[in-house]
Protein backbone atom coordinates (compact mmCIF):
# COMPACT_ATOMS: atom_id res chain seq x y z
CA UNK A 1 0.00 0.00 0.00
CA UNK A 2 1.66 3.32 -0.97
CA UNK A 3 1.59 5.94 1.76
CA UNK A 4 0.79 9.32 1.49
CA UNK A 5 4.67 10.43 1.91
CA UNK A 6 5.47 8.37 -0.89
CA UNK A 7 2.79 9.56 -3.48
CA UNK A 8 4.14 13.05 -2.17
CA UNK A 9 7.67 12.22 -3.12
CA UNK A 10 6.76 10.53 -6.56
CA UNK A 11 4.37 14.25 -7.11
CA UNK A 12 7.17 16.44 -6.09
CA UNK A 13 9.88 14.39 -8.11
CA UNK A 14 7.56 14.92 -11.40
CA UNK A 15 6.68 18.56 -11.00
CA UNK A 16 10.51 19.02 -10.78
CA UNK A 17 11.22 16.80 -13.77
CA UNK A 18 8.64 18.42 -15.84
CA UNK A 19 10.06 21.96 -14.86
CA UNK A 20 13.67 20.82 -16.06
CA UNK A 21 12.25 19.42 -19.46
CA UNK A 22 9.96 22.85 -19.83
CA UNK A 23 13.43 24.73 -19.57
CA UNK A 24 15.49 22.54 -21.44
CA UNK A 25 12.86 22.90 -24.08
CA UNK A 26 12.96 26.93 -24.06
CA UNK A 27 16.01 26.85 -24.87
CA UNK A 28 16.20 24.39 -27.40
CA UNK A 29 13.30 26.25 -29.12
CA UNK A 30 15.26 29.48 -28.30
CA UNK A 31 18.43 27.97 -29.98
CA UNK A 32 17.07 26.33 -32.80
CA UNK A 33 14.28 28.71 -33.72
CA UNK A 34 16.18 30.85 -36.70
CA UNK A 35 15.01 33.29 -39.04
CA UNK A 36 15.53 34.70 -42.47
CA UNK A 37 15.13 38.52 -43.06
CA UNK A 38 14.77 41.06 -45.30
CA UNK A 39 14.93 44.55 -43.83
CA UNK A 40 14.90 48.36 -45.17
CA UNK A 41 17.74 50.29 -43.53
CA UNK A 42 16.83 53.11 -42.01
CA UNK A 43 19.20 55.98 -40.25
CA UNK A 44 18.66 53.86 -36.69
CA UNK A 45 20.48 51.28 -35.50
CA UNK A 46 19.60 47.69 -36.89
CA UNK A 47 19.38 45.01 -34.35
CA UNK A 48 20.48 41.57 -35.50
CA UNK A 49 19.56 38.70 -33.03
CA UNK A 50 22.11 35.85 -32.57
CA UNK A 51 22.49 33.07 -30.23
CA UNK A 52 26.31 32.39 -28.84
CA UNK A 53 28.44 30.01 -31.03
CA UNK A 54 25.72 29.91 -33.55
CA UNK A 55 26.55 31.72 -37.18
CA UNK A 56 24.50 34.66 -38.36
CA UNK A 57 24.87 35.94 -41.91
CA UNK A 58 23.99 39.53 -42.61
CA UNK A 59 24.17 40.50 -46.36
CA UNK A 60 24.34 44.11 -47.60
CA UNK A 61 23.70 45.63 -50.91
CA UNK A 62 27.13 46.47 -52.24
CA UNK A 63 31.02 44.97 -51.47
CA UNK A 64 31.97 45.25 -47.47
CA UNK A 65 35.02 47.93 -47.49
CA UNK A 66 35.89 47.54 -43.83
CA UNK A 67 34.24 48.85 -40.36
CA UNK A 68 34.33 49.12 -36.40
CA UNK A 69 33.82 47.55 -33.13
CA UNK A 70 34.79 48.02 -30.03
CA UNK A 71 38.10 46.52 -28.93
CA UNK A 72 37.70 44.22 -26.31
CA UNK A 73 34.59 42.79 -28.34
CA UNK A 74 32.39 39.98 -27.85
CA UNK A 75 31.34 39.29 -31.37
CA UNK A 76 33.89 37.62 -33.60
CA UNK A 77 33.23 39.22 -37.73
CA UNK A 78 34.08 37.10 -40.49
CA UNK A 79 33.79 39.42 -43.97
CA UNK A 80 33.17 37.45 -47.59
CA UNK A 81 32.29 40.62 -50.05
CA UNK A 82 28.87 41.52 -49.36
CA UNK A 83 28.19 39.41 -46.48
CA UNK A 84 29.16 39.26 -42.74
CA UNK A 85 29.34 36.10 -40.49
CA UNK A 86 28.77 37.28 -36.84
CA UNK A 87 29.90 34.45 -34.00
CA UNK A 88 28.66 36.22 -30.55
CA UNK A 89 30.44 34.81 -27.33
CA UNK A 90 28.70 33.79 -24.03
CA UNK A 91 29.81 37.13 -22.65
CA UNK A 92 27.95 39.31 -25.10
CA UNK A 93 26.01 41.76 -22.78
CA UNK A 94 22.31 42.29 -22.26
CA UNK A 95 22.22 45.43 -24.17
CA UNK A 96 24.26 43.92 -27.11
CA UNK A 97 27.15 45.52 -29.40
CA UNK A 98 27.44 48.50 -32.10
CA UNK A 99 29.12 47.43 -35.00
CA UNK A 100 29.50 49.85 -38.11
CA UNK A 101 29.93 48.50 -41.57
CA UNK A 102 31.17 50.65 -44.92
CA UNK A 103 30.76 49.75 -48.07
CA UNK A 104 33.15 50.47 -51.06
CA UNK A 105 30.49 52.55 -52.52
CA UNK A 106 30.60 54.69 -49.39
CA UNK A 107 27.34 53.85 -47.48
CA UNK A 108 27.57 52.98 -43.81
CA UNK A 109 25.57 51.12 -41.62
CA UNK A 110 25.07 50.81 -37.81
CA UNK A 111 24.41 47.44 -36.63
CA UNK A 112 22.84 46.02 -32.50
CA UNK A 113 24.25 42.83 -32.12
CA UNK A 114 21.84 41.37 -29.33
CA UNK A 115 20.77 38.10 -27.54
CA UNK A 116 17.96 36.33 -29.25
CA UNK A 117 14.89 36.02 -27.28
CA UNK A 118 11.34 34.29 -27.58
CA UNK A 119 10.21 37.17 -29.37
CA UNK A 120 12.90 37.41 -31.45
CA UNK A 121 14.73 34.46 -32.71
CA UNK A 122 18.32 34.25 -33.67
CA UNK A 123 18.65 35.59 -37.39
CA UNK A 124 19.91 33.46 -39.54
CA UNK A 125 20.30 35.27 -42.77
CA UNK A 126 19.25 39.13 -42.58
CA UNK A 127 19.42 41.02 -46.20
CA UNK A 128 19.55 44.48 -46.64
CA UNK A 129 18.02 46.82 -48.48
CA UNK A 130 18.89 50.31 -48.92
CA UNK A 131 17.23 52.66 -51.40
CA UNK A 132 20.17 55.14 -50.94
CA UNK A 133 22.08 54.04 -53.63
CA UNK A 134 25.86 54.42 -53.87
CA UNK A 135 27.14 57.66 -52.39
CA UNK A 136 30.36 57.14 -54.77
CA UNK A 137 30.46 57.50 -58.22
CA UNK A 138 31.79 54.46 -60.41
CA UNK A 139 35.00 54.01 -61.80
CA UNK A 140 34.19 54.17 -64.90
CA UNK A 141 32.06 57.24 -64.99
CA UNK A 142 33.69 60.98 -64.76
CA UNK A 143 31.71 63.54 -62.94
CA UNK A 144 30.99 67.16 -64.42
CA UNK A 145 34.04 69.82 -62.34
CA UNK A 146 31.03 72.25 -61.27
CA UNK A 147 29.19 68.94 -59.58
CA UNK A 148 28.85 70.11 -55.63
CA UNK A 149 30.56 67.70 -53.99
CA UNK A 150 28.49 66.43 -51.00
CA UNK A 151 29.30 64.45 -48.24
CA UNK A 152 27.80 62.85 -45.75
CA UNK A 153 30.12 63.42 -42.39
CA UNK A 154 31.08 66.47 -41.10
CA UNK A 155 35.10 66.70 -41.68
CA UNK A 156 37.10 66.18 -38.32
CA UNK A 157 37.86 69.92 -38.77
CA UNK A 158 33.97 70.53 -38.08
CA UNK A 159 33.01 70.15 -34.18
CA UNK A 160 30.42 67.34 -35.18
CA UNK A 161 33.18 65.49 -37.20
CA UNK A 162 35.58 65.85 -34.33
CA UNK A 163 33.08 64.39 -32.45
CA UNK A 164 31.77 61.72 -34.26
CA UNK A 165 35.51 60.45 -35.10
CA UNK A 166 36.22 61.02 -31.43
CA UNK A 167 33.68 58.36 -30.36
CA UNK A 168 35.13 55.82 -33.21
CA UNK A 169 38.58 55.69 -31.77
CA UNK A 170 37.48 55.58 -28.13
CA UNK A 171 34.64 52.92 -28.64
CA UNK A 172 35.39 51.38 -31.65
CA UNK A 173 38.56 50.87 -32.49
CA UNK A 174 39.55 53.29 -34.74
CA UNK A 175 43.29 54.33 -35.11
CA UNK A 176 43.51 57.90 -35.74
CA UNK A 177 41.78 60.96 -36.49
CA UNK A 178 43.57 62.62 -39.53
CA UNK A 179 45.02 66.10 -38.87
CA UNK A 180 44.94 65.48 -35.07
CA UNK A 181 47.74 64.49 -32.92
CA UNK A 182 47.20 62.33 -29.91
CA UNK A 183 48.67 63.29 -26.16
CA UNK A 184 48.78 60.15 -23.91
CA UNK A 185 51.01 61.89 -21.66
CA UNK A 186 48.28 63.23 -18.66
CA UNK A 187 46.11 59.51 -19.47
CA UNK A 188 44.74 58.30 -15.87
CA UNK A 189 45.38 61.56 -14.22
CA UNK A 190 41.38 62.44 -12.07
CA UNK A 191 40.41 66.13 -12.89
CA UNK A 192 37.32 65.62 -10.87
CA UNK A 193 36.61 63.44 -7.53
CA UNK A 194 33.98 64.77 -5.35
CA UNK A 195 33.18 62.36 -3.58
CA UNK A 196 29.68 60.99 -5.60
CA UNK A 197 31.76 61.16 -9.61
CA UNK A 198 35.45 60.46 -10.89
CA UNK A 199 36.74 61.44 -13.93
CA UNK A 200 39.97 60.51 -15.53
CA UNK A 201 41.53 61.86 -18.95
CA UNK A 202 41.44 59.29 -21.63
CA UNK A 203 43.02 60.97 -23.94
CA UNK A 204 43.54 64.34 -25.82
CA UNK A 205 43.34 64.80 -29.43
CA UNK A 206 45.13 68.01 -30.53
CA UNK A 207 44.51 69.88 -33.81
CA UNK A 208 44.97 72.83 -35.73
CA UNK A 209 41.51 74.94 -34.62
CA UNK A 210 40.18 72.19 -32.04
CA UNK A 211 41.04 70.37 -28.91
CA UNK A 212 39.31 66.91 -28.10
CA UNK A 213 39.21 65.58 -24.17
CA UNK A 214 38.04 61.79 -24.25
CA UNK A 215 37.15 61.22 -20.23
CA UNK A 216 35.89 58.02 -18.72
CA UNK A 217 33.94 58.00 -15.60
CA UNK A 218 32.22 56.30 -13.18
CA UNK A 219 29.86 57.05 -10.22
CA UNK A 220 31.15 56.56 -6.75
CA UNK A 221 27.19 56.41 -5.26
CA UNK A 222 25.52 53.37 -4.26
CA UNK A 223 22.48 55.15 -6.40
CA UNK A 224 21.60 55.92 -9.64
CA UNK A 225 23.62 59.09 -10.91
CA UNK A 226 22.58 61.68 -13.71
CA UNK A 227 25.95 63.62 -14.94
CA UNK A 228 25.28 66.74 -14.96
CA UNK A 229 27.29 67.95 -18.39
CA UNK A 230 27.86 71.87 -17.12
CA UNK A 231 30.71 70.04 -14.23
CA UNK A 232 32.72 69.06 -17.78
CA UNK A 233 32.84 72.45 -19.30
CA UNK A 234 36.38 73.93 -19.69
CA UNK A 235 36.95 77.85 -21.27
CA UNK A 236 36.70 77.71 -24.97
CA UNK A 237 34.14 74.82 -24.73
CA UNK A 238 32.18 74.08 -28.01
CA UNK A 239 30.17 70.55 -27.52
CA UNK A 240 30.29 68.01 -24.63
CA UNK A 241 28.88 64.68 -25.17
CA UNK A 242 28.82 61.24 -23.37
CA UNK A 243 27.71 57.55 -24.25
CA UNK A 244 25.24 57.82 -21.06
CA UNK A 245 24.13 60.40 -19.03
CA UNK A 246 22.96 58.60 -16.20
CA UNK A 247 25.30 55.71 -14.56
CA UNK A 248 24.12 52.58 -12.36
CA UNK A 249 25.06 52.85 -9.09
CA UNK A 250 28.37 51.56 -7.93
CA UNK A 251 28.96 47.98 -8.77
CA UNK A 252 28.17 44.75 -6.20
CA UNK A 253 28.92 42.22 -7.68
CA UNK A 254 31.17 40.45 -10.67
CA UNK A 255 28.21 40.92 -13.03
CA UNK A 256 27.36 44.37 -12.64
CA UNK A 257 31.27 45.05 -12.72
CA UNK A 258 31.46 43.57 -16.18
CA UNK A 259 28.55 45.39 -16.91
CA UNK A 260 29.71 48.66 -16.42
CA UNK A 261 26.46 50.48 -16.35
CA UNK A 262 28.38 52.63 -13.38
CA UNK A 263 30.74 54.54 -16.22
CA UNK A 264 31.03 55.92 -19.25
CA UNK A 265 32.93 58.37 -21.42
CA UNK A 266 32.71 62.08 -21.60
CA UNK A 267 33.93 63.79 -24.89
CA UNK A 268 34.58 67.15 -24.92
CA UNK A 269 35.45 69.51 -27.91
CA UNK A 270 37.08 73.41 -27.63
CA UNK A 271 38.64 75.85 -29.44
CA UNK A 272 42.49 75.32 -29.48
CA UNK A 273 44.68 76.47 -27.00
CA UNK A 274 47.90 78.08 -27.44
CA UNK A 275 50.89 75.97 -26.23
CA UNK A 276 53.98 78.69 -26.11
């Protein structure tokens, strides 16, 4: 005769069982679940889903030229032409990865790499469309001398350009910024620490009509922290930007340390300053 302990046991045993098999089945339906896209670019970022150590295959509509990520990335890029293989790794981050991609024609793209989810599968093959068409003229074809030549950056000479190629070196990878020399000399050294927000130079690009100041910081609070962007302005100031302007509180835990939702960088552009 079973007892009521036993039949208990047995009851327990198989809600327990049947909870493992209902996860183990998420994410086998979460893993295998892939999808084929075609998408219209549009100037916002486009998010590509992909599942770690699974292959995702983004094609675009012209040859692949080069582009960015950040250095210490989590997605591995393979490049064939028009098409790039994206490997994540198991330490991609919640809110995912900016990549940019150029063309040979001279469009650009700006690419999310996140975790798939229910809602949205891993991609396996996303196409792009882009009614743009080449921002380059062929080879073969000679344009009229009294064409307006139009681009579409702002040169680094511009505060925008400055800018914009500022946040491409620091984030992304990218080497230099032509006609600007870089000073490492002062990197590490605080010019603020009051207690609640440190900031450290990064580094300084120096050019001809404009100073950059690349700054990383990070809140010293055990609270949520909005940076308040008037505490970064310097004499001769002309734009001050950052990648967040409110930080996490100050990390617990491993996680939240490799996280980094407590820090971020500060750019700052002014006018040049006389060094004699």
């Amino acid at each position: 005769m079973k007892t009521k302990t036993t039949v208990d046991r047995r009851s327990s045993r198989k809600i327990a069982l049947l909870a493992v098999l209902a996860a183990v089945l998420g994410l086998l339906a979460l893993t295998s679940a892939a999808q084929a896209r075609e998408v219209e670019y549009s100037t916002s970022e486009l998010p590509i889903y992909v599942v770690p150590g699974e292959p995702t295959e983004v094609q675009f509509p012209g040859k692949i030229s080069g582009g960015f990520k950040k250095k210490l990335s989590a997605v591995s890029v393979e490049r064939k032409d028009e098409s790039l293989i994206l490997f994540a790794g198991e330490n991609l981050a919640q809110t995912g990865e900016a990549v940019i991609v150029r063309l040979e024609d001279g469009r650009s793209y700006s690419l999310r790499i996140q975790r798939a989810t229910v809602a949205n599968p891993r991609d396996a093959i996303v196409t792009v469309k882009d009614e743009r068409g080449a921002l380059v003229a062929a080879g073969s074809e000679e344009e009229p001398p009294y064409r307006e030549k139009v681009f579409k950056y702002a040169p680094p000479s511009a505060v925008s350009g400055l800018m914009r190629e500022m946040v491409l070196v620091a984030e992304l990878g990218k080497k230099n910024i032509p006609g600007y020399k870089v000073n490492d000399t002062y990197r590490g050294q605080k010019v603020l620490d009051d207690g609640t927000l440190q900031a450290t130079i990064d580094r300084i690009f120096i050019g001809p009509t404009l100073w950059g100041y690349v700054l990383n910081a990070r809140n010293l609070l055990d609270q949520t922290q909005k940076i308040n962007p008037a505490s970064f302005r310097l004499d001769g100031t002309r734009a001050i930007s950052a990648r967040n302007w409110e930080l996490a509180p100050r990390p617990l835990n491993v996680e939240q340390q490799i996280a980094g939702r407590d820090q971020t960088k500060i750019y700052i552009i002014t006018r040049a300053r006389r060094t004699n």
